[in-house]
C-alpha atoms as a PDB file:
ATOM      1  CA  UNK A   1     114.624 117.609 142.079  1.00  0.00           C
ATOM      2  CA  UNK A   2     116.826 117.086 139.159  1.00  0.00           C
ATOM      3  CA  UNK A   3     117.900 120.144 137.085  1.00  0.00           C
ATOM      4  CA  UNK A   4     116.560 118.859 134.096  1.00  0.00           C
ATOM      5  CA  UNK A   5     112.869 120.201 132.875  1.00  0.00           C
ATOM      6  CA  UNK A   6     111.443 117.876 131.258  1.00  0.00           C
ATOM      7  CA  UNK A   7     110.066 119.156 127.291  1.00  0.00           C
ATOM      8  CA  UNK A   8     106.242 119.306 126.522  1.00  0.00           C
ATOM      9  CA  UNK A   9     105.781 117.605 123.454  1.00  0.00           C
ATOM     10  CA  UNK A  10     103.812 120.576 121.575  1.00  0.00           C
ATOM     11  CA  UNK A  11     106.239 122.639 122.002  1.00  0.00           C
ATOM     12  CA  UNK A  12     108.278 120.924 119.459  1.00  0.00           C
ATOM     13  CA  UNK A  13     108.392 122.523 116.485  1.00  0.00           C
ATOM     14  CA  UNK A  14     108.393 120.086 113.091  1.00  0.00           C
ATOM     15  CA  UNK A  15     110.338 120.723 110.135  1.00  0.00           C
ATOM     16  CA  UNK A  16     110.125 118.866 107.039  1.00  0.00           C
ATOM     17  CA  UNK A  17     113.191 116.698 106.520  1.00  0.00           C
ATOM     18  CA  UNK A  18     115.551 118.051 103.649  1.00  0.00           C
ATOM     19  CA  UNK A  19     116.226 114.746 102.326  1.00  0.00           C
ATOM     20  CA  UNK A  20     112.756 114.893 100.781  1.00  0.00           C
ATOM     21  CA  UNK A  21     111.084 117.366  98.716  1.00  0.00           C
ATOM     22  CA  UNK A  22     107.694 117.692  98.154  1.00  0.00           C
ATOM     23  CA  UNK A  23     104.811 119.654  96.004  1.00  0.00           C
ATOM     24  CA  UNK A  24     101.126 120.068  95.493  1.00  0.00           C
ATOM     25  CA  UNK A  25      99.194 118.298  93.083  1.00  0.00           C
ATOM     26  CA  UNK A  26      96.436 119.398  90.813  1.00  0.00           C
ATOM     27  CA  UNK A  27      94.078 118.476  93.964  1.00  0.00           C
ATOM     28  CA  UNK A  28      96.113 121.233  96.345  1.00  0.00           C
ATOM     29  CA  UNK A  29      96.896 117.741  98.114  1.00  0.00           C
ATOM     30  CA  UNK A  30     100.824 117.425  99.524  1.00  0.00           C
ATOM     31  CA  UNK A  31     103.177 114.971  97.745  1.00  0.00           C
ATOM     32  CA  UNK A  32     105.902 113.742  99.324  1.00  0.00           C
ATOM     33  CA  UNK A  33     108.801 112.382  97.223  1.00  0.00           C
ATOM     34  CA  UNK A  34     111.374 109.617  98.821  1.00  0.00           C
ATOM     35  CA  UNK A  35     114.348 108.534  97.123  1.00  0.00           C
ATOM     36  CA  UNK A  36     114.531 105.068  97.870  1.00  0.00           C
ATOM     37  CA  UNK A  37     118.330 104.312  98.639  1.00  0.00           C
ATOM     38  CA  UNK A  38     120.872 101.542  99.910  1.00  0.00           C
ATOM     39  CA  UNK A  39     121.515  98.186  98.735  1.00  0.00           C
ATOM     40  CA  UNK A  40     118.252  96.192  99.119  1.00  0.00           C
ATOM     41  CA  UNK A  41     116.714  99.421  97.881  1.00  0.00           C
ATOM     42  CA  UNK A  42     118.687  99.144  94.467  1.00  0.00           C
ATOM     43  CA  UNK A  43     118.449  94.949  94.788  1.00  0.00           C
ATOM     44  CA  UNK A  44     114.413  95.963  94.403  1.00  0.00           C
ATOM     45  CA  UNK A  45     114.515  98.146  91.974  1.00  0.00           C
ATOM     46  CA  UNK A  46     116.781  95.815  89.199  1.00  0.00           C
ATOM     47  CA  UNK A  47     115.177  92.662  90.169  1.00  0.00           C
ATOM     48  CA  UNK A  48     111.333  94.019  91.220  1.00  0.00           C
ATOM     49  CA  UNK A  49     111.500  96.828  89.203  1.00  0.00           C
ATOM     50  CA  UNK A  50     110.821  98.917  92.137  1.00  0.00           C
ATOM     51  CA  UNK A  51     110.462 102.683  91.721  1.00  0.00           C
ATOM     52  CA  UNK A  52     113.869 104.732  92.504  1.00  0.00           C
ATOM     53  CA  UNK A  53     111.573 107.265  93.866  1.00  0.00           C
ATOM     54  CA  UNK A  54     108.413 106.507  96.101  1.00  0.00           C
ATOM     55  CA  UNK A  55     105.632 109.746  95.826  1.00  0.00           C
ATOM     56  CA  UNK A  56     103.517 109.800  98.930  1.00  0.00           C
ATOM     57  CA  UNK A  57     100.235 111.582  98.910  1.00  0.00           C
ATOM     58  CA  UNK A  58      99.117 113.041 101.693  1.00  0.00           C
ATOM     59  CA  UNK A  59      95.317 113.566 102.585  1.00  0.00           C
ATOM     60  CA  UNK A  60      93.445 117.136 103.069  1.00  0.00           C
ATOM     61  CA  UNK A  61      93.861 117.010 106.615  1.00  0.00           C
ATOM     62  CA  UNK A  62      97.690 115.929 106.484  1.00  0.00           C
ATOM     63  CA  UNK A  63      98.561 118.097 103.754  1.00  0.00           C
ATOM     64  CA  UNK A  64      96.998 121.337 105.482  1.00  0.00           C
ATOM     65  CA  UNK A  65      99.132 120.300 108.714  1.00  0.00           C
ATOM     66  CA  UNK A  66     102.083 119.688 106.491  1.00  0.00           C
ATOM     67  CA  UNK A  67     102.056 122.925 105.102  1.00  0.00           C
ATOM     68  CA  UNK A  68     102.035 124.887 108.377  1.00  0.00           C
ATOM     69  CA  UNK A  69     105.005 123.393 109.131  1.00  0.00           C
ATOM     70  CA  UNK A  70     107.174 126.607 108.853  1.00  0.00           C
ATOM     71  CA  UNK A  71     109.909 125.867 111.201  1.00  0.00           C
ATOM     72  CA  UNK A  72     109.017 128.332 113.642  1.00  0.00           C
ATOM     73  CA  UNK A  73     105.575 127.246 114.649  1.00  0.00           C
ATOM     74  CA  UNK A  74     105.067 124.528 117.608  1.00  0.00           C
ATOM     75  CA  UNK A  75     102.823 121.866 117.320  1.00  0.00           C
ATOM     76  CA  UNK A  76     100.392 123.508 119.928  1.00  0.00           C
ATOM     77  CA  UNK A  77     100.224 126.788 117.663  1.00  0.00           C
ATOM     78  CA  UNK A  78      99.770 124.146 114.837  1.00  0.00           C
ATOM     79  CA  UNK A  79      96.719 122.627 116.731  1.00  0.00           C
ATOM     80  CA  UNK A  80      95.174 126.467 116.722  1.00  0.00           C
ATOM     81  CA  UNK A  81      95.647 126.956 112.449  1.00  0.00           C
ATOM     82  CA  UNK A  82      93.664 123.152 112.213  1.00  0.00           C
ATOM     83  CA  UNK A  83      90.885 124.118 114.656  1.00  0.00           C
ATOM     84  CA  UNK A  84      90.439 127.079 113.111  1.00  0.00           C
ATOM     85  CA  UNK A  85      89.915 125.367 109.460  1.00  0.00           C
ATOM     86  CA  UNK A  86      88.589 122.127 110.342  1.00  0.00           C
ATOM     87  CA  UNK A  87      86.307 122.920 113.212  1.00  0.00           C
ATOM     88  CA  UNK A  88      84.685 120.094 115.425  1.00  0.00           C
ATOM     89  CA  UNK A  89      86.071 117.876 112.458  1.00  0.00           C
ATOM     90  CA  UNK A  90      89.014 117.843 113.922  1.00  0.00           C
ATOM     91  CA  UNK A  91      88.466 116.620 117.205  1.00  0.00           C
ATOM     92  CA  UNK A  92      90.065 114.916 119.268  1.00  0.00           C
ATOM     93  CA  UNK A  93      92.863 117.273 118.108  1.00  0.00           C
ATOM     94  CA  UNK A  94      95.705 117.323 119.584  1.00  0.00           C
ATOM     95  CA  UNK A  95      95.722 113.118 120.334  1.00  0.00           C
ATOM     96  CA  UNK A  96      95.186 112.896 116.313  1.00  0.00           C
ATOM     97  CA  UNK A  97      97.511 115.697 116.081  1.00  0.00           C
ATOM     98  CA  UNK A  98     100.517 114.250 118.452  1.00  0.00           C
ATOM     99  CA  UNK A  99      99.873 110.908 117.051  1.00  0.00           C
ATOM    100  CA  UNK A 100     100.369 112.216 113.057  1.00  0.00           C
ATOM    101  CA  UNK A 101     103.395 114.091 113.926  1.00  0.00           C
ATOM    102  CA  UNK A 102     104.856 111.047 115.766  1.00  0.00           C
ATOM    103  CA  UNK A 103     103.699 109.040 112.286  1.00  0.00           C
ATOM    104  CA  UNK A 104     105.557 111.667 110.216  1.00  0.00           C
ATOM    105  CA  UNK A 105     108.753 111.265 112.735  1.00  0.00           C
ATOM    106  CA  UNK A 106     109.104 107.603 112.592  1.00  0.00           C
ATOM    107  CA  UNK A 107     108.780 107.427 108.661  1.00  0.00           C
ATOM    108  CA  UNK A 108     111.968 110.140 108.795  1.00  0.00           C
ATOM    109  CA  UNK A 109     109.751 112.653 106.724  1.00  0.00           C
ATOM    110  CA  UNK A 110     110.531 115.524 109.301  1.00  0.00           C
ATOM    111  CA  UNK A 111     112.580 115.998 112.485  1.00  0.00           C
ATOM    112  CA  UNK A 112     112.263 118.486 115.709  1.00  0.00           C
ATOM    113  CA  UNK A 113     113.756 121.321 116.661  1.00  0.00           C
ATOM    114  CA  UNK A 114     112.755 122.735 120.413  1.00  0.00           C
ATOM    115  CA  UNK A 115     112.406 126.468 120.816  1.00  0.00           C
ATOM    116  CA  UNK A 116     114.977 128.248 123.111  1.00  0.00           C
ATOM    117  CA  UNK A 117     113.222 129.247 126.527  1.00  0.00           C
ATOM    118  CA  UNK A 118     113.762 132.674 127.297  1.00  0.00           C
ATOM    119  CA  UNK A 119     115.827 133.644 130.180  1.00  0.00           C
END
């Protein structure tokens, strides 16, 4: 046996990236705002007149999960706050769960950090 462990994904704990910021609108819905950068970015933006910023709205579901994102808790303690809120609604949580944060990962909106096993 190796002497690697091998990490449990909900253990990860997601933290917005700081590259972005985001707010609530009048709705108490998350917005995230992307800065749309590099050269085919800026070749859009003269000749498509492309936004310089992109604002991405998040739904109730995704904006409740977004905001308990503190950068302490795991995505398993997450999956506790959205059962509590959401109920049966939720369900199958923590496949729709793993899947949005995986979503959120790829699109660079927030990164992992993994909690420190005690010794």
């Amino acid at each position: 046996m190796s002497g690697k462990q091998k990490k449990n994904y909900l253990d990860y704990v997601p933290v917005c990236a700081p590259e972005h910021s985001w707010e609530l609108n009048e709705k108490k819905l998350v917005v995230i705002h992307v800065e749309n950068r590099g050269f085919y970015n800026r070749l859009a933006q003269k000749v498509f007149k492309r936004p310089k910023v992109s604002h991405i709205s998040l739904d109730e579901y995704g904006s409740f999960v977004w905001q308990q994102m503190d950068g302490k808790r795991t995505i398993y303690e997450i999956s506790f706050l959205v059962k509590e809120r959401y109920g049966e609604k939720a369900e199958p949580l923590l496949p729709r769960l793993t899947k949005y944060f995986q979503i959120l990962y790829q699109n660079h909106f927030i990164g992992y950090s993994v909690p420190l096993e005690a010794d």
